[in-house]
N, C-alpha and C. Protein backbone atom coordinates (compact mmCIF):
# COMPACT_ATOMS: atom_id res chain seq x y z
N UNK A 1 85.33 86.89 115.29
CA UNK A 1 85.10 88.31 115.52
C UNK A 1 86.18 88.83 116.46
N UNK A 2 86.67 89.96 116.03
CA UNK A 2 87.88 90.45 117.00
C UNK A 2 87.12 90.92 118.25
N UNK A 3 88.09 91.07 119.06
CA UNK A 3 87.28 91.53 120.64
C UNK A 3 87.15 93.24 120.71
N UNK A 4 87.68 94.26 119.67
CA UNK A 4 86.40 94.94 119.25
C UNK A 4 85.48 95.57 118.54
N UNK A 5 85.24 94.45 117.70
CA UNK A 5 84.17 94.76 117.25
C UNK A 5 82.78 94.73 117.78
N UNK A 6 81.83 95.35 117.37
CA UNK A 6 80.52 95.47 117.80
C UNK A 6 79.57 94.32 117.26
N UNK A 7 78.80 93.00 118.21
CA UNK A 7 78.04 92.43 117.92
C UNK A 7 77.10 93.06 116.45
N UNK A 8 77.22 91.76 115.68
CA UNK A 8 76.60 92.33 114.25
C UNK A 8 76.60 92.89 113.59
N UNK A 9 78.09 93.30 113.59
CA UNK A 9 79.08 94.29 112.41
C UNK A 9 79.11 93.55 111.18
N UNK A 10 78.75 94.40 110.04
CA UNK A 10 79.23 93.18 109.21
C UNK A 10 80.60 93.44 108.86
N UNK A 11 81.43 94.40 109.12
CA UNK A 11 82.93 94.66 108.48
C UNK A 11 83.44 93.52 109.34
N UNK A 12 83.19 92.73 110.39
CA UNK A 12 83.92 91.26 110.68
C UNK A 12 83.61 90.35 111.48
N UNK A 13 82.10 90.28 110.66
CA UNK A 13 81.08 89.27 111.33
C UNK A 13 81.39 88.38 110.54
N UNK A 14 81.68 86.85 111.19
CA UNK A 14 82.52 85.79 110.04
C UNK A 14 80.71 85.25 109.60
N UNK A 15 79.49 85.73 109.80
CA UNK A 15 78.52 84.80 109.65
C UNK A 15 78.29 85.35 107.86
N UNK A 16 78.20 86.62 107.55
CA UNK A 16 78.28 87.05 106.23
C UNK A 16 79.79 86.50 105.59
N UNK A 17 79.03 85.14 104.38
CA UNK A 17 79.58 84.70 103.58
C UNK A 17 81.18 85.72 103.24
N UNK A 18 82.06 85.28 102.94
CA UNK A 18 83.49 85.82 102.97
C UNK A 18 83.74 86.83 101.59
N UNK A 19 82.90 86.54 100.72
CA UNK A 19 82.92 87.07 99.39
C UNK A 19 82.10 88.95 99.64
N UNK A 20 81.06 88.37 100.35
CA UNK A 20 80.36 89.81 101.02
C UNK A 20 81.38 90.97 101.89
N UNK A 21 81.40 89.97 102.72
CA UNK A 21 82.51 90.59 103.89
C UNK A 21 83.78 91.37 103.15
N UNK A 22 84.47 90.86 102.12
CA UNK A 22 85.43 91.66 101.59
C UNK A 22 85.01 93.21 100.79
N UNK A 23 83.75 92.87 100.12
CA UNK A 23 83.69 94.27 99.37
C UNK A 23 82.60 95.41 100.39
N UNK A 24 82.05 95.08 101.34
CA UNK A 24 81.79 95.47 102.82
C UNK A 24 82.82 96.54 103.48
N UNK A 25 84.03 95.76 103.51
CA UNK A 25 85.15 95.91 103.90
C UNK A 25 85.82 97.64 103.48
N UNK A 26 85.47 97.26 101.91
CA UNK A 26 86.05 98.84 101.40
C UNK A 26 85.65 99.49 101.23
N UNK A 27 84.11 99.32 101.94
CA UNK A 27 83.20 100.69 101.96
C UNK A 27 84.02 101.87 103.08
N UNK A 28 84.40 102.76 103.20
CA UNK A 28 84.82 104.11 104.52
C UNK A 28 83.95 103.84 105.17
N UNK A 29 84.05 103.34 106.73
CA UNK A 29 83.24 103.90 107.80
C UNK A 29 81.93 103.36 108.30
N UNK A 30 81.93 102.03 107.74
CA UNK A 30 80.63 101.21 108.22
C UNK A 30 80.34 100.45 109.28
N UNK A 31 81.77 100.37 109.94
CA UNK A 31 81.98 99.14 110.83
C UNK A 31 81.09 100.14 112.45
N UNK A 32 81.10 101.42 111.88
CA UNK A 32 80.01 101.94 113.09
C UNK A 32 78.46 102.20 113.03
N UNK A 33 78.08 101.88 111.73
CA UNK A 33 76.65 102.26 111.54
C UNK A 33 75.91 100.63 110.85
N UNK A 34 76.70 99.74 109.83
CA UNK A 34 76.04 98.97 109.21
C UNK A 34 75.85 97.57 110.28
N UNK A 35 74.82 96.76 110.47
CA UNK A 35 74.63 95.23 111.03
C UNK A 35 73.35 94.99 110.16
N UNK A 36 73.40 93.73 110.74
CA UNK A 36 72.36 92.86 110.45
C UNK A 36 71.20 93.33 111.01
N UNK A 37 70.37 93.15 109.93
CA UNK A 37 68.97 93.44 110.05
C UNK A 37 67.80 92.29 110.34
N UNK A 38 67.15 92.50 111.62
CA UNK A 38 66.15 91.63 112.58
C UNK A 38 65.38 90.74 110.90
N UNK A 39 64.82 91.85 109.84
CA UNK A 39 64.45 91.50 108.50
C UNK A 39 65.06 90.02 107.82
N UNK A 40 66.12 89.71 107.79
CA UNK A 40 66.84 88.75 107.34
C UNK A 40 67.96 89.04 106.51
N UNK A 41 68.92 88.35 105.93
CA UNK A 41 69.85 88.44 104.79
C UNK A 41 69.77 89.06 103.73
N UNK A 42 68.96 89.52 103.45
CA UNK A 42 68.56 90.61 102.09
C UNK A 42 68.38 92.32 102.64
N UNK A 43 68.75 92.21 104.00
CA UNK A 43 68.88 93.47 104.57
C UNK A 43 69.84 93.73 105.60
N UNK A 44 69.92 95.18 105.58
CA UNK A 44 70.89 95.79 106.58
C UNK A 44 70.27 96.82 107.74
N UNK A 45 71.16 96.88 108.40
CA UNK A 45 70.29 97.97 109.24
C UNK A 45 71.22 99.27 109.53
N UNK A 46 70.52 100.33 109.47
CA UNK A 46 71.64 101.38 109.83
C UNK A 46 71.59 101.86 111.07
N UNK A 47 72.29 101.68 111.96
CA UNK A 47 72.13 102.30 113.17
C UNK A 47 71.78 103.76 113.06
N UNK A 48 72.69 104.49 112.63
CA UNK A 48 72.53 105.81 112.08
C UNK A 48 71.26 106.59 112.25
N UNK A 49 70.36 105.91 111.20
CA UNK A 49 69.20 106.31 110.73
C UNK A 49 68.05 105.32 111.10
N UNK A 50 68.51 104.15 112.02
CA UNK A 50 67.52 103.74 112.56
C UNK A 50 66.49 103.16 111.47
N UNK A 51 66.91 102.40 110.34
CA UNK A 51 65.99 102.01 109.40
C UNK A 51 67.01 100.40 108.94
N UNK A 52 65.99 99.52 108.30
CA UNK A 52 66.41 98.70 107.45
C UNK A 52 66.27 98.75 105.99
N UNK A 53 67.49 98.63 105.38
CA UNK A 53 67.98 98.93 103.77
C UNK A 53 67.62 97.78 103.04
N UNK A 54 67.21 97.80 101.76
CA UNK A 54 67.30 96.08 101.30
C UNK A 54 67.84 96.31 100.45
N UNK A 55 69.11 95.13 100.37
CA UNK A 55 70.37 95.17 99.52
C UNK A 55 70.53 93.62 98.90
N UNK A 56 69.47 93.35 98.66
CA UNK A 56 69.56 91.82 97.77
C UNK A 56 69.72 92.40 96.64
N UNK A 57 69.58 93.72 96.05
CA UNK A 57 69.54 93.91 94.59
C UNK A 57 70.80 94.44 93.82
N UNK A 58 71.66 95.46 94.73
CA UNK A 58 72.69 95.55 94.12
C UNK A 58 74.11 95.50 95.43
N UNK A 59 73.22 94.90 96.84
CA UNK A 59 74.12 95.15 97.86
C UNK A 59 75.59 95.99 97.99
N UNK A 60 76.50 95.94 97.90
CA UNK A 60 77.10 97.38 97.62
C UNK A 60 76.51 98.81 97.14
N UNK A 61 76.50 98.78 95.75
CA UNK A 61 75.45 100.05 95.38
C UNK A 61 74.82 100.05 96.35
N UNK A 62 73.64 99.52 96.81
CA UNK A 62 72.40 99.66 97.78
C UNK A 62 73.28 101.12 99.16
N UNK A 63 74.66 99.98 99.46
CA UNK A 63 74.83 100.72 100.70
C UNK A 63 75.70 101.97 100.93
N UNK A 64 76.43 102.07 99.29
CA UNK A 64 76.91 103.24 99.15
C UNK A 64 75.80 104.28 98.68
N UNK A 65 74.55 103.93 98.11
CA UNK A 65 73.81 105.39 97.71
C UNK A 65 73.06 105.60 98.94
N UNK A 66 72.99 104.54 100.29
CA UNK A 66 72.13 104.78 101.62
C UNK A 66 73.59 105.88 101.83
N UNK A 67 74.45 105.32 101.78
CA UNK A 67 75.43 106.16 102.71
C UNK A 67 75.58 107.58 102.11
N UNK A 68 75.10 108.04 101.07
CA UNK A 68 75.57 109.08 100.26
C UNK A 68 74.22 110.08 100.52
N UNK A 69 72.92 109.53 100.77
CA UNK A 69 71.97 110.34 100.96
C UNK A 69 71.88 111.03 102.23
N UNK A 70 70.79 112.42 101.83
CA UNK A 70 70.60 113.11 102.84
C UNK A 70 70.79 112.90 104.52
N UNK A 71 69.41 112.08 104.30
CA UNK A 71 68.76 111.10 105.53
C UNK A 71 70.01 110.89 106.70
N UNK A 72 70.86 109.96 105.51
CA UNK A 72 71.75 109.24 106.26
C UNK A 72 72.93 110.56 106.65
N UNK A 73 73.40 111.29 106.06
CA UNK A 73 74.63 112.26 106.51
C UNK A 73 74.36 113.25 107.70
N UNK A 74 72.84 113.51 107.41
CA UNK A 74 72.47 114.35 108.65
C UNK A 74 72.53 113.69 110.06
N UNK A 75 72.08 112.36 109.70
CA UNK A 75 72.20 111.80 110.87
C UNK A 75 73.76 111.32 111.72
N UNK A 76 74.35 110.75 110.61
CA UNK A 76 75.35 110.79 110.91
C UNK A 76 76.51 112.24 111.33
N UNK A 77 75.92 113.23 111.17
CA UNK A 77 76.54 114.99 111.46
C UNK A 77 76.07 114.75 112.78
N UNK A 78 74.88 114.28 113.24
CA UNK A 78 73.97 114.78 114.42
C UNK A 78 74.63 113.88 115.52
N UNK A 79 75.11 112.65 115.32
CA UNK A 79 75.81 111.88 116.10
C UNK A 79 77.21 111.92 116.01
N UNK A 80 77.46 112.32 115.45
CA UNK A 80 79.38 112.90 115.82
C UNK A 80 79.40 114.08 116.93
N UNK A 81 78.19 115.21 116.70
CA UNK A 81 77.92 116.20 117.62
C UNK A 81 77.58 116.08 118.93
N UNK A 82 76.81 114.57 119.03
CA UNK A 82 76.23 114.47 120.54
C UNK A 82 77.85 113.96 121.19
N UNK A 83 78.01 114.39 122.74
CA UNK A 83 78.75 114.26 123.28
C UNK A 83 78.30 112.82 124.72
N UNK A 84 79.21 112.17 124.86
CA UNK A 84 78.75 110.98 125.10
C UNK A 84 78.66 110.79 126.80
N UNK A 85 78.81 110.08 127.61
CA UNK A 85 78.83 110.44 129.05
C UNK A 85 80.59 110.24 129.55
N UNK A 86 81.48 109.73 128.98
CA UNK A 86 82.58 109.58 128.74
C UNK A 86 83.33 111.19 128.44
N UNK A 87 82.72 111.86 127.85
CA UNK A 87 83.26 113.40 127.62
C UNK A 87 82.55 114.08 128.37
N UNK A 88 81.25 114.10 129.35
CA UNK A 88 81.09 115.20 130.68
C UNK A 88 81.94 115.24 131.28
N UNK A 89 81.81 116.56 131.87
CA UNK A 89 82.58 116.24 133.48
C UNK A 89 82.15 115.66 134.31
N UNK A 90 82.78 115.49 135.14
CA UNK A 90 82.45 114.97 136.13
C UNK A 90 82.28 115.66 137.47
């Protein structure tokens, strides 16, 4: 794992098999919302939206139509907007 990535990323968590990890990889924009899910290997978790996905069935598909729905974009709009303690003043 590079030094920074976020514990339980899967864009370069070496524990997801290498075959996963590559098509993971070319999803846009996961390496901030997708990890491992407390659930086990047949799931993901979205930070985002605060839910676990189950992607034993078409895993890709699974995480591009999570990423494409409502649920998930609003949330993700709503957290680009919050401003962090790093951008107050001081």
């Amino acid at each position: 794992m590079t030094s920074d990535a976020k514990p339980g990323c899967f864009s370069s968590d070496t524990s997801v098999p290498a075959k996963k990890r590559k098509y993971l990889q070319k999803i846009p924009d996961i390496s901030g919302w997708l990890f491992k899910s407390t659930k086990g290997e047949r799931y993901a978790y979205c930070k985002a939206c605060m839910c676990d996905l189950a992607v034993s069935a078409a895993g890709k598909v699974d995480i591009e139509k999570h990423s494409k729905g409502s649920k998930h974009l609003t949330s993700i709009t709503s957290l680009s907007k919050q401003r962090t303690l790093l951008d107050m003043p001081s």
